[in-house]
C-alpha atoms as a PDB file:
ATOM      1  CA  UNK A   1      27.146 -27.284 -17.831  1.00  0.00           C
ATOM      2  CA  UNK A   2      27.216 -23.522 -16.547  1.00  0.00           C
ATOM      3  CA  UNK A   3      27.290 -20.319 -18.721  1.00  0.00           C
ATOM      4  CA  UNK A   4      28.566 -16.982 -17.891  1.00  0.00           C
ATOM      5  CA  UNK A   5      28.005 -13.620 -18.179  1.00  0.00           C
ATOM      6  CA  UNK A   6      29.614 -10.755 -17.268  1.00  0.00           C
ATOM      7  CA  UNK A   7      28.509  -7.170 -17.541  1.00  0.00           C
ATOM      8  CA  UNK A   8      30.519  -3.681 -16.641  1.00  0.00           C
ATOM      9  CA  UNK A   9      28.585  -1.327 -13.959  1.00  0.00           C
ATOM     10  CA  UNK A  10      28.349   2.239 -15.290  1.00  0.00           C
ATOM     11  CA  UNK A  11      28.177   4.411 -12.034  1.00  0.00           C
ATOM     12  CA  UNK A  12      25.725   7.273 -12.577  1.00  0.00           C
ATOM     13  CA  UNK A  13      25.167  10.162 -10.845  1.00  0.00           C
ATOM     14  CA  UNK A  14      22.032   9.490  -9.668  1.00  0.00           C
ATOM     15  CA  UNK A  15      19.876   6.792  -8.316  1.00  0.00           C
ATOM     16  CA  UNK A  16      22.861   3.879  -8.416  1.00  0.00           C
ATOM     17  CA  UNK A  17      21.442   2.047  -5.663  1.00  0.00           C
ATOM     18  CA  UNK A  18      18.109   1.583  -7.394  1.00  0.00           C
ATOM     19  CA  UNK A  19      19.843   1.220 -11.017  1.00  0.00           C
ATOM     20  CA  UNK A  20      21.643  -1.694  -9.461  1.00  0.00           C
ATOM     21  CA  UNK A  21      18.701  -3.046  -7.653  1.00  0.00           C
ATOM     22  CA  UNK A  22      16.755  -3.224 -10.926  1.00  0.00           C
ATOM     23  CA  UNK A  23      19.463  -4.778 -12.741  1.00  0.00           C
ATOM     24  CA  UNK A  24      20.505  -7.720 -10.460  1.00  0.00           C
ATOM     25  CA  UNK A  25      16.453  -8.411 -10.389  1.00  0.00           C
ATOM     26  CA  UNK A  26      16.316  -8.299 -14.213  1.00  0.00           C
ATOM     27  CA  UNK A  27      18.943 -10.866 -14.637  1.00  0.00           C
ATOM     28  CA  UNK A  28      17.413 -12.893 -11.621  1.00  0.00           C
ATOM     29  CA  UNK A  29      14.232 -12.983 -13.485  1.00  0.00           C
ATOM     30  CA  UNK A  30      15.971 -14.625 -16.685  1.00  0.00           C
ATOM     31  CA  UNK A  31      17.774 -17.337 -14.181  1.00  0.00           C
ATOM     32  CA  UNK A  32      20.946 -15.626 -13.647  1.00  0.00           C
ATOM     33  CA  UNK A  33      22.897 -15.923 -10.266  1.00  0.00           C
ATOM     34  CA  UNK A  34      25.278 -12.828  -9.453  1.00  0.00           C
ATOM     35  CA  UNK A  35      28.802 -14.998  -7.942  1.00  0.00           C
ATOM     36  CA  UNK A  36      31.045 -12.196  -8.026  1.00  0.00           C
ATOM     37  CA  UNK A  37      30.807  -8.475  -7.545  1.00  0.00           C
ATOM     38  CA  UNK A  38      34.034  -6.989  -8.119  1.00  0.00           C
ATOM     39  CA  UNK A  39      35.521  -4.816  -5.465  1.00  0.00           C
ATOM     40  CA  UNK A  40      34.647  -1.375  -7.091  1.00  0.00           C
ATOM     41  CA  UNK A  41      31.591  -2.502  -8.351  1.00  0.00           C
ATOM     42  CA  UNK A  42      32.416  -1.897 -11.698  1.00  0.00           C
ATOM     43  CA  UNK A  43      32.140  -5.693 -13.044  1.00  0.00           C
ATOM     44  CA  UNK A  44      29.223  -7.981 -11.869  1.00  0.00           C
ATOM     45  CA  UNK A  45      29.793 -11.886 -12.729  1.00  0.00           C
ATOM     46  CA  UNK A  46      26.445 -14.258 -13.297  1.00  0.00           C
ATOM     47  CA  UNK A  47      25.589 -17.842 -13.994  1.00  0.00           C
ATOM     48  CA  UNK A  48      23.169 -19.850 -14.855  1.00  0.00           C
ATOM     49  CA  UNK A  49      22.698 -23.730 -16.091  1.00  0.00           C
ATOM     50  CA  UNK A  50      23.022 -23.698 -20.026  1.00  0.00           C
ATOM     51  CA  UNK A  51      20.343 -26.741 -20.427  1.00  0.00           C
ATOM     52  CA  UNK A  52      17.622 -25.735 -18.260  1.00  0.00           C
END
């Protein structure tokens, strides 16, 4: 079984690139897959096995 998560991107004015950078590796780190980036950015889809 898969669980979700989905999180809204705040653009900043500074630094986005590397705000976003750190972000996707943070959720990497706690076994989250990004499968959808929405087309502005703005929403950022992950998923991960419930049982592992």
């Amino acid at each position: 079984m898969k669980e979700y998560k989905v999180i809204t991107w705040k653009m900043g004015m500074t630094k986005n690139e590397a705000r976003l950078e750190e972000t996707l590796n943070l959720y990497s780190r706690e076994g989250w897959d990004v499968t959808h980036i929405s087309e502005n950015s703005t929403r950022i889809v992950f998923e991960r096995d419930k049982n592992r």
